[in-house]
PDB file of N, CA and C in Angstrom:
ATOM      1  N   UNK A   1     -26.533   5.077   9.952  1.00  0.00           N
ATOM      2  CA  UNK A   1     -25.752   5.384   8.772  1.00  0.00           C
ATOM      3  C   UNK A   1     -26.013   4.302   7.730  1.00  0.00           C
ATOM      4  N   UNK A   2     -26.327   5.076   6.129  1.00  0.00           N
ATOM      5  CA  UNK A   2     -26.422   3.929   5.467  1.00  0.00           C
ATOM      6  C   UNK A   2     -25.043   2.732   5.328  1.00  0.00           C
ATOM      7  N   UNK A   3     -25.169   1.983   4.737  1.00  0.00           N
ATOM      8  CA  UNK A   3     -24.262   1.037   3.836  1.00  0.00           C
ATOM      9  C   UNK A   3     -23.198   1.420   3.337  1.00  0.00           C
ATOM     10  N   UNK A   4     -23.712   2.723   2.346  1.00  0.00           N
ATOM     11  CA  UNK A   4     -22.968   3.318   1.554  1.00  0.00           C
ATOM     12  C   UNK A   4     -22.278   4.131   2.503  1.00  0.00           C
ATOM     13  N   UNK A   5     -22.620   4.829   3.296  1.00  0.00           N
ATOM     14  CA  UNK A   5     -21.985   6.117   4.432  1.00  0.00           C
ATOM     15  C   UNK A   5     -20.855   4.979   5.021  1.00  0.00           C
ATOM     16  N   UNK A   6     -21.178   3.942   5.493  1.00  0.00           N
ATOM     17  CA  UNK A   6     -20.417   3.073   6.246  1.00  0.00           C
ATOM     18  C   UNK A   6     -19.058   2.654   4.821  1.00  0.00           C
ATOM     19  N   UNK A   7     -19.376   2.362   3.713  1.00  0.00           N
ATOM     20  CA  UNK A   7     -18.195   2.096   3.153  1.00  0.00           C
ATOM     21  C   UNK A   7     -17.718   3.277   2.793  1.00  0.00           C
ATOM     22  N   UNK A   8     -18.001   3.988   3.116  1.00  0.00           N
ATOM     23  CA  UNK A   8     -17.340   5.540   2.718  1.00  0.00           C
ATOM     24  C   UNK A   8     -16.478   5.828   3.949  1.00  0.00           C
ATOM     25  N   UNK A   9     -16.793   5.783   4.623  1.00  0.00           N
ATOM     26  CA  UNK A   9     -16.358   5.721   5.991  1.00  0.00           C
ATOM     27  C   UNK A   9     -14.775   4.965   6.175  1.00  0.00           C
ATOM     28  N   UNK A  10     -14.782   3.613   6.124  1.00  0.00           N
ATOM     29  CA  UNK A  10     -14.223   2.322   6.270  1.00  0.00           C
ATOM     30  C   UNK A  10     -13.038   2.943   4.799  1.00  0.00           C
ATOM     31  N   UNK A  11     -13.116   3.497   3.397  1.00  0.00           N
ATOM     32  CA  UNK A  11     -12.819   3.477   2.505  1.00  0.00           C
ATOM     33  C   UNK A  11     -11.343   4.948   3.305  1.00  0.00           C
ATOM     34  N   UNK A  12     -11.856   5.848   3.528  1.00  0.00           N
ATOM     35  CA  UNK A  12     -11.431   6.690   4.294  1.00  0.00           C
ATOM     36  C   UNK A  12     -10.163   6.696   5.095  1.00  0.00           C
ATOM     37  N   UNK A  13     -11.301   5.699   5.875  1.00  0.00           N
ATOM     38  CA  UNK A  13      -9.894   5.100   7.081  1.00  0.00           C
ATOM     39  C   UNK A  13      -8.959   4.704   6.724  1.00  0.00           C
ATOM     40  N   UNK A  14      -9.086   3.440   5.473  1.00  0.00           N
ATOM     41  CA  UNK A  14      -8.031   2.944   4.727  1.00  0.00           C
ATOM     42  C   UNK A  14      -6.995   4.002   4.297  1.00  0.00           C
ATOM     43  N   UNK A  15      -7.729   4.853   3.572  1.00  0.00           N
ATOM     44  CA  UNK A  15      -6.688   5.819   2.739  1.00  0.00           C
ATOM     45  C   UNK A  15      -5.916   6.919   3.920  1.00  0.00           C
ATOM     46  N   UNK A  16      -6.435   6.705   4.950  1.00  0.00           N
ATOM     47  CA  UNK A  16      -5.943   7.587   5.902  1.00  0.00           C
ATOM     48  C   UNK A  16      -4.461   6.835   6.560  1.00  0.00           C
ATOM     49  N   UNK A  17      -4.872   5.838   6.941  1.00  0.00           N
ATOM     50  CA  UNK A  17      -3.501   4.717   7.037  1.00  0.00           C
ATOM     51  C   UNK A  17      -2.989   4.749   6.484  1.00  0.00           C
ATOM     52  N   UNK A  18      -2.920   4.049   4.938  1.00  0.00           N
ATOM     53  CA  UNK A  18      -1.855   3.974   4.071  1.00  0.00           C
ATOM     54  C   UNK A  18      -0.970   5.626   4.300  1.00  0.00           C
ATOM     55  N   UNK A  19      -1.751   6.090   4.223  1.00  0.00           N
ATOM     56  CA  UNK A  19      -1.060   8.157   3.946  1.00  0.00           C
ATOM     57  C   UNK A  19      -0.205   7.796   5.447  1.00  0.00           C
ATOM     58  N   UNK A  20      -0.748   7.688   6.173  1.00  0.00           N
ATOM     59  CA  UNK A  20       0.168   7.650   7.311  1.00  0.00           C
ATOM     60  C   UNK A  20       1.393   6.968   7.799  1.00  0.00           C
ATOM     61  N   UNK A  21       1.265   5.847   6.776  1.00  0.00           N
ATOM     62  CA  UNK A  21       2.496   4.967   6.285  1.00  0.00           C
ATOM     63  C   UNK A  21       3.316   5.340   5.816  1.00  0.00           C
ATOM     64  N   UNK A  22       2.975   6.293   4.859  1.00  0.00           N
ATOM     65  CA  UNK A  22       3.718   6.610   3.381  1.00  0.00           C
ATOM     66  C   UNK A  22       4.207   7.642   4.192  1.00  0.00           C
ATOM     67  N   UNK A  23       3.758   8.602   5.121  1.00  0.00           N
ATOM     68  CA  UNK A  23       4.527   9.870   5.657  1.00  0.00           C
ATOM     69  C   UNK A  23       5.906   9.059   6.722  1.00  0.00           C
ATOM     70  N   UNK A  24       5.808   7.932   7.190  1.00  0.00           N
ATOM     71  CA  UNK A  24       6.671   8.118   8.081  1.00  0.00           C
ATOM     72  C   UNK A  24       7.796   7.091   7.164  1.00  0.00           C
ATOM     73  N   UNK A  25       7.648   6.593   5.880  1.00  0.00           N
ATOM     74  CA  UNK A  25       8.584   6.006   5.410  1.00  0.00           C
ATOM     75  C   UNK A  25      10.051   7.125   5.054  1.00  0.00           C
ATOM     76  N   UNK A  26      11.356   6.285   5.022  1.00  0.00           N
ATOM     77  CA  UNK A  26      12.783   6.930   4.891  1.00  0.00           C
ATOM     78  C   UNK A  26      12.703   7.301   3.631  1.00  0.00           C
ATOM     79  N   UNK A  27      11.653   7.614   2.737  1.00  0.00           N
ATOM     80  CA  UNK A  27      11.975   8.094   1.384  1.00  0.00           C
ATOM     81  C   UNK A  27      12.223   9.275   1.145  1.00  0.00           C
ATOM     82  N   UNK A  28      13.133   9.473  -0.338  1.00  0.00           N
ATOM     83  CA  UNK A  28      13.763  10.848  -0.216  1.00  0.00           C
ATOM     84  C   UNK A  28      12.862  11.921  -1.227  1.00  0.00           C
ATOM     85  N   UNK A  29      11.683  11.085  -2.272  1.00  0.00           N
ATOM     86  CA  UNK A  29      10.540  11.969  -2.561  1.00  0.00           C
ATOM     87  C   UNK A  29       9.094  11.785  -2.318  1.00  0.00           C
ATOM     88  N   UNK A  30       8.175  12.445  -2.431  1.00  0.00           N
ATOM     89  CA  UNK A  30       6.869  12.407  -1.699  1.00  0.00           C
ATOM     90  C   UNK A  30       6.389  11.106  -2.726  1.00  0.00           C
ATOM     91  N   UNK A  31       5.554  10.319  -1.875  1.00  0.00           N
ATOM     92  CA  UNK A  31       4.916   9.094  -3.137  1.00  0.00           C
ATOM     93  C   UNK A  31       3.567   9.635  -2.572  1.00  0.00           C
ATOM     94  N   UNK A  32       2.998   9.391  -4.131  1.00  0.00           N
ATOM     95  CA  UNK A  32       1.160   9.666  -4.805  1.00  0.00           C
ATOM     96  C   UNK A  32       0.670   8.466  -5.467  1.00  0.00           C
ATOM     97  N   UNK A  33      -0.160   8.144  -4.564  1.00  0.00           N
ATOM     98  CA  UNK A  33      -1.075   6.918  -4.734  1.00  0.00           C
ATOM     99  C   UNK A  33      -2.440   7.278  -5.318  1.00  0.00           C
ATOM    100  N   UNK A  34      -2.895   6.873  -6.242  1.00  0.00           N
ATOM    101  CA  UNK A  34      -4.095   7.107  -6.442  1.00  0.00           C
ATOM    102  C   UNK A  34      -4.901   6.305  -5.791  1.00  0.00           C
ATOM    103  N   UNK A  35      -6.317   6.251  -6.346  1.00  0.00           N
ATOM    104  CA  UNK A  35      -7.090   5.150  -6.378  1.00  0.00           C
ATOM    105  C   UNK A  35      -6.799   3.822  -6.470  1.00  0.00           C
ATOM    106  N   UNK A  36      -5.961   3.492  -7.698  1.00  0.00           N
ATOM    107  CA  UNK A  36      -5.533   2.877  -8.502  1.00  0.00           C
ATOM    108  C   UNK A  36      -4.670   1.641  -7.553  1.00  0.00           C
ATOM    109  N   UNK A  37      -3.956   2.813  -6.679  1.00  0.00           N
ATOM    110  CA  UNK A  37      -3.062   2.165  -6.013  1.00  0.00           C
ATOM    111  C   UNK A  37      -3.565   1.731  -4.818  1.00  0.00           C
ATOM    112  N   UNK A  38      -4.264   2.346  -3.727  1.00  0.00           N
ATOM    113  CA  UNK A  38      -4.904   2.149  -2.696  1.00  0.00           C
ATOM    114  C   UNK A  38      -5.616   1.006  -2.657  1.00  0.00           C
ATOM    115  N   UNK A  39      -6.485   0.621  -4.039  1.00  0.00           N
ATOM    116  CA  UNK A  39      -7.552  -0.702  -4.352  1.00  0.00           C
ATOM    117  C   UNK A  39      -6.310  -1.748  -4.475  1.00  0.00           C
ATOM    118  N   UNK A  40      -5.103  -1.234  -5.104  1.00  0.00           N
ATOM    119  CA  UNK A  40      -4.870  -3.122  -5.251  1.00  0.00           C
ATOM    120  C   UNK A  40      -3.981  -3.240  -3.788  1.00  0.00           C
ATOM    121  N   UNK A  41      -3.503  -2.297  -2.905  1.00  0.00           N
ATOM    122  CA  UNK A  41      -3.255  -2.422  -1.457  1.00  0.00           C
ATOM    123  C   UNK A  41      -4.149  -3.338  -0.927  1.00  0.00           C
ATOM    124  N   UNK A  42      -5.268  -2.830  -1.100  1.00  0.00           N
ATOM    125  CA  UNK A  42      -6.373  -3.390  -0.482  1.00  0.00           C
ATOM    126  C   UNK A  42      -6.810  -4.710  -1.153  1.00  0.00           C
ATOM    127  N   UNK A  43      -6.870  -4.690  -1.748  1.00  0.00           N
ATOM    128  CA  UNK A  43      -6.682  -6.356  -2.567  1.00  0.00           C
ATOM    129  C   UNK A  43      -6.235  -7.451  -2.593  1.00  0.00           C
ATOM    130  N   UNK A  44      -4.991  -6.919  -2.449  1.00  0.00           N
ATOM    131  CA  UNK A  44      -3.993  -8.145  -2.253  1.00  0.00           C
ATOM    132  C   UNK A  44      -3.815  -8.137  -0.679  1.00  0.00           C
ATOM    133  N   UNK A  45      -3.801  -7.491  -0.047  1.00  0.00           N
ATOM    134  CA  UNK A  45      -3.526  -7.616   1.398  1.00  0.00           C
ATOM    135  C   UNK A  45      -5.134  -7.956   2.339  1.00  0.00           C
ATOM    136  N   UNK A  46      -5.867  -7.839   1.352  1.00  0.00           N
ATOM    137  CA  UNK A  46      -7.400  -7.745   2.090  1.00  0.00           C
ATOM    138  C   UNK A  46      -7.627  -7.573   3.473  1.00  0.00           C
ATOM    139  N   UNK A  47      -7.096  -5.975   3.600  1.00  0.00           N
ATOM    140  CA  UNK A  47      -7.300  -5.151   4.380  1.00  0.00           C
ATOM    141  C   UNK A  47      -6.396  -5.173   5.951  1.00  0.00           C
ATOM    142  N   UNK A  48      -5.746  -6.449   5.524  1.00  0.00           N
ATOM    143  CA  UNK A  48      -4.972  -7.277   6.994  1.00  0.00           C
ATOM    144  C   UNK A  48      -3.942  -6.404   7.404  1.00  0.00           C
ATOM    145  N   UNK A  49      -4.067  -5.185   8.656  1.00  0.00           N
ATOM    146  CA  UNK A  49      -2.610  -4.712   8.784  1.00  0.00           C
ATOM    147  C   UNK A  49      -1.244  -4.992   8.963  1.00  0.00           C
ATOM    148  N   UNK A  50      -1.190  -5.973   9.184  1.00  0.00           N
ATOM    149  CA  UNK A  50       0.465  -6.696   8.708  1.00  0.00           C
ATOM    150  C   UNK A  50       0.675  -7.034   7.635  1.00  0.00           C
ATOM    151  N   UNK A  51      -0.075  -7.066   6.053  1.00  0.00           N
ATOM    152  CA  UNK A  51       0.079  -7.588   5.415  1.00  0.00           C
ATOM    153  C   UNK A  51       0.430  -6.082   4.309  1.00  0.00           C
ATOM    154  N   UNK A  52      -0.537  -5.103   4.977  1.00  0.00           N
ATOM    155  CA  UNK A  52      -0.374  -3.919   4.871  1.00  0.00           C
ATOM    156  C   UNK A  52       0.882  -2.885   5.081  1.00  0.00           C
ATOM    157  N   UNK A  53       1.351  -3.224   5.722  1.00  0.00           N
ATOM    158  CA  UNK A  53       2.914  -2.837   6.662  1.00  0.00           C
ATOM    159  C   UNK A  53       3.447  -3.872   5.504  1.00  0.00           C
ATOM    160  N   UNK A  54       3.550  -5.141   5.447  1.00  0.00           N
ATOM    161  CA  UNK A  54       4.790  -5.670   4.852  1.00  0.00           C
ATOM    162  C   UNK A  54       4.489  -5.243   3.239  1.00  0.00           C
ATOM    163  N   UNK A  55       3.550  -4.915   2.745  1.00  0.00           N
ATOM    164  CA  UNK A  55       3.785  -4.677   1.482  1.00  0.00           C
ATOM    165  C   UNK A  55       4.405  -3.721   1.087  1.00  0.00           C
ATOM    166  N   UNK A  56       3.510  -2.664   1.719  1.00  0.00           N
ATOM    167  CA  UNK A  56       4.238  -1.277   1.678  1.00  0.00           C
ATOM    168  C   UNK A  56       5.980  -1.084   1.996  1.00  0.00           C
ATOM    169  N   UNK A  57       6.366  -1.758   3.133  1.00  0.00           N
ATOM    170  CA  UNK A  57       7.679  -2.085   3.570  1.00  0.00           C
ATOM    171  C   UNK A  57       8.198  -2.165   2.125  1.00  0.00           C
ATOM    172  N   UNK A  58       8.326  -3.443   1.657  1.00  0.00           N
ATOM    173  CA  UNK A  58       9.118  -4.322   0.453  1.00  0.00           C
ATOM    174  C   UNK A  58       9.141  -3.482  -0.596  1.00  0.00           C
ATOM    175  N   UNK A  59       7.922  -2.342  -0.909  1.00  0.00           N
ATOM    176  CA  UNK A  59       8.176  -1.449  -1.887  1.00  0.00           C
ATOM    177  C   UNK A  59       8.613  -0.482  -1.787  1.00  0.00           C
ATOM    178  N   UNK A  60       8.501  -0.014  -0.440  1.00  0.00           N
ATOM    179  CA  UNK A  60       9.786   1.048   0.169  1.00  0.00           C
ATOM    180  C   UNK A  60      10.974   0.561  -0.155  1.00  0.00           C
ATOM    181  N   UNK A  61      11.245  -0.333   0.083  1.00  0.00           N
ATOM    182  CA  UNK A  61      12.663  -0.869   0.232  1.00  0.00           C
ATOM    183  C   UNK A  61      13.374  -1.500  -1.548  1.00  0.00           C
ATOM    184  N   UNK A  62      12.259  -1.527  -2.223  1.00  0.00           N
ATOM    185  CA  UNK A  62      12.725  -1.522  -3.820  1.00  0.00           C
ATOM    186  C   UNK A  62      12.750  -0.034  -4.249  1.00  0.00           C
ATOM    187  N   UNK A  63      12.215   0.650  -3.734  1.00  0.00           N
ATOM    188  CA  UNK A  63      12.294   2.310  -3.971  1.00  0.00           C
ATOM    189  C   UNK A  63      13.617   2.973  -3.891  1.00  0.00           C
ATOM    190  N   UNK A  64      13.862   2.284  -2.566  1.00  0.00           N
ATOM    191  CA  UNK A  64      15.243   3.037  -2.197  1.00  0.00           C
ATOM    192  C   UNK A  64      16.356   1.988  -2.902  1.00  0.00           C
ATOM    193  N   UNK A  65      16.282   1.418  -2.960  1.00  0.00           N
ATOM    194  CA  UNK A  65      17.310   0.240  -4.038  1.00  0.00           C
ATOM    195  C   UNK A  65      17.386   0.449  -5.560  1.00  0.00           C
ATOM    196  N   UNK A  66      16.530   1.272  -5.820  1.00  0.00           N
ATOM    197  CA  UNK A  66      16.444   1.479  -7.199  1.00  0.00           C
ATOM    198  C   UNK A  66      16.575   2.787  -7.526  1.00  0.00           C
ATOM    199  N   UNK A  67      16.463   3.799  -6.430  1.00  0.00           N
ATOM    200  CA  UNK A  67      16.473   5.150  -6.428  1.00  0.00           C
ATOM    201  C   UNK A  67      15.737   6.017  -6.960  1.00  0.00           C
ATOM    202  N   UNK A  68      14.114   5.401  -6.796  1.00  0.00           N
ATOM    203  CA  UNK A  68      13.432   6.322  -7.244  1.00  0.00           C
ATOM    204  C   UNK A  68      12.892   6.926  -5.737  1.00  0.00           C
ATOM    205  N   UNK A  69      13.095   6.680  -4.757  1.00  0.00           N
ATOM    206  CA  UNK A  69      12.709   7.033  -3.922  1.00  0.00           C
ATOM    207  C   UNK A  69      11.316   7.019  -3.114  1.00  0.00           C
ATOM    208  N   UNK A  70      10.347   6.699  -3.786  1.00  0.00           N
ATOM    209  CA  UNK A  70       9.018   6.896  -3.539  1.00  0.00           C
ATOM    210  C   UNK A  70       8.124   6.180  -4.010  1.00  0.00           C
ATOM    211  N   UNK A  71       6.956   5.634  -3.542  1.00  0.00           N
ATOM    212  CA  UNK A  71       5.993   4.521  -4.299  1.00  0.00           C
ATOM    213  C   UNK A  71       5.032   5.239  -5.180  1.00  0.00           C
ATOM    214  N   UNK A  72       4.694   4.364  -6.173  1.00  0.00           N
ATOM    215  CA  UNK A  72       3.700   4.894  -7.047  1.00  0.00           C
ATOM    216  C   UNK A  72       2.661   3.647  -7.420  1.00  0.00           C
ATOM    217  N   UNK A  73       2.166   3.945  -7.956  1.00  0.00           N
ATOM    218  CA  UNK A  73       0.748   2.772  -8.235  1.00  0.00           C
ATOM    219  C   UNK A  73       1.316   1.912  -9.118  1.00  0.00           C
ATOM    220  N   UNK A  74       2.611   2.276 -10.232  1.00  0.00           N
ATOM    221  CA  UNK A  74       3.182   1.370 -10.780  1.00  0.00           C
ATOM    222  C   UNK A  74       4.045   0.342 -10.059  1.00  0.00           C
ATOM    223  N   UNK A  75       5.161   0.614  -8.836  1.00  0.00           N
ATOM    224  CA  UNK A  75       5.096   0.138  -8.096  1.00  0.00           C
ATOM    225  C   UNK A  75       4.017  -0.900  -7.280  1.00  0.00           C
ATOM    226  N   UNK A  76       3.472   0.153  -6.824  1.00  0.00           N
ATOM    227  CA  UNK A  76       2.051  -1.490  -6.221  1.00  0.00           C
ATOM    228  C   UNK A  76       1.766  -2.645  -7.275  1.00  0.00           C
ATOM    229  N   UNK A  77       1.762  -2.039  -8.254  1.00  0.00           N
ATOM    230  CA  UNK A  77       0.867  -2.979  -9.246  1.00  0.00           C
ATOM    231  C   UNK A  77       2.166  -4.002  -9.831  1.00  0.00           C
ATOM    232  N   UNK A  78       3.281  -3.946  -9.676  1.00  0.00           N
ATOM    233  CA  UNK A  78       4.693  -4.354  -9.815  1.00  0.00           C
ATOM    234  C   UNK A  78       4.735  -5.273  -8.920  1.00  0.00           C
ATOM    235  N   UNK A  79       4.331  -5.536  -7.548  1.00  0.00           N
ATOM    236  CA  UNK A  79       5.053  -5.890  -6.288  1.00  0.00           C
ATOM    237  C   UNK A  79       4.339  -7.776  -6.311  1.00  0.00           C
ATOM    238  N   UNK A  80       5.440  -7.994  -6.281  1.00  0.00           N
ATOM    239  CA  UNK A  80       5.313  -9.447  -5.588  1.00  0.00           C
ATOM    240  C   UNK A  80       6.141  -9.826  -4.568  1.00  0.00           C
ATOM    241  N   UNK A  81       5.172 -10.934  -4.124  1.00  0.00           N
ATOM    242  CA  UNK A  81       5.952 -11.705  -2.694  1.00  0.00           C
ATOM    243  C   UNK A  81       7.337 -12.013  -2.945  1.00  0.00           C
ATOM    244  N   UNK A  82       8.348 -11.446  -1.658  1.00  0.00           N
ATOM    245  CA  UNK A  82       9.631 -12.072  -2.156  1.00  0.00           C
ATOM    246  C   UNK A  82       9.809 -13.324  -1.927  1.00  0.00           C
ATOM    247  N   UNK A  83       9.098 -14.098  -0.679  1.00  0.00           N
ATOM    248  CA  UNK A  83       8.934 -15.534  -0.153  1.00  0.00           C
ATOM    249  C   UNK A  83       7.589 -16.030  -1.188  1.00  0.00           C
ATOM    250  N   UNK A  84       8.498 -17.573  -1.149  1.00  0.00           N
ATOM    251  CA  UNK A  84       7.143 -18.243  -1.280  1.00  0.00           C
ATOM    252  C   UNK A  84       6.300 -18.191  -0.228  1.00  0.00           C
ATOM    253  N   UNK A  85       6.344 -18.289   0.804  1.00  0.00           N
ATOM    254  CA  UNK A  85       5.265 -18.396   2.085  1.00  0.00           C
ATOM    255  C   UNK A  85       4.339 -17.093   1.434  1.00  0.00           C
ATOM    256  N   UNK A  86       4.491 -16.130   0.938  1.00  0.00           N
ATOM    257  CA  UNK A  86       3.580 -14.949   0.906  1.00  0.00           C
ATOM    258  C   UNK A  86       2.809 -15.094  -0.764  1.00  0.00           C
ATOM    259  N   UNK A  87       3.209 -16.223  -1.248  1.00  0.00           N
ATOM    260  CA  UNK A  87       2.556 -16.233  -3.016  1.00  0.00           C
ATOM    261  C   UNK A  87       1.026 -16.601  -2.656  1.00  0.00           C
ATOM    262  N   UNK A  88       0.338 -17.101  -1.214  1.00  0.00           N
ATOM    263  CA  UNK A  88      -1.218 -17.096  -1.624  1.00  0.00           C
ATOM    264  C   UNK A  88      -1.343 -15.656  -0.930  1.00  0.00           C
ATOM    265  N   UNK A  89      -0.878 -14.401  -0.363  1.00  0.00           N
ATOM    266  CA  UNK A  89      -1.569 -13.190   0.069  1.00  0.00           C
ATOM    267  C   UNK A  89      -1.220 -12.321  -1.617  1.00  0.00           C
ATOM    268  N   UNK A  90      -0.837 -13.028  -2.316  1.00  0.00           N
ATOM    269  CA  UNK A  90      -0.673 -11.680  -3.615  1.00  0.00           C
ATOM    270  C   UNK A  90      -2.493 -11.878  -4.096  1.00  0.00           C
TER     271      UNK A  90
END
């Protein structure tokens, strides 16, 4: 498989996780991630699944505190560490 097949691949998987995240979160409307949103997941968490889980977590949990219910890419792109311990994974 090329390079490219392989990051296509790997790119996939990612977006397949996150979706699988996002389905089993307590939210009360469907959240739509684009691109947009998936890259800076992947960015700031560089790819680490706990870092992945806690982000997503913390914006679940401003979702439901704020009552929009659901994440969006404005959200992601919103989210900072609530600890200092987590200001070098942003």
């Amino acid at each position: 498989m090329s390079r490219s097949g392989e990051t296509f691949a790997a790119a996939d998987e990612f977006q397949q996780l996150v979706l699988a995240i996002l389905r089993n979160l307590p939210l009360r409307q469907p959240s739509i991630l684009t691109a947009r949103g998936l890259k800076r997941i992947l960015r700031v968490t560089e790819g680490v699944m706990s870092k992945i889980f806690r982000l997503v977590n913390e914006v679940a949990i401003q979702a439901i505190e704020t009552g929009t219910e659901r994440l969006t890419d404005e959200a992601i792109d919103d989210w900072r560490p609530i600890s200092e311990e987590e200001v070098a994974f942003q």
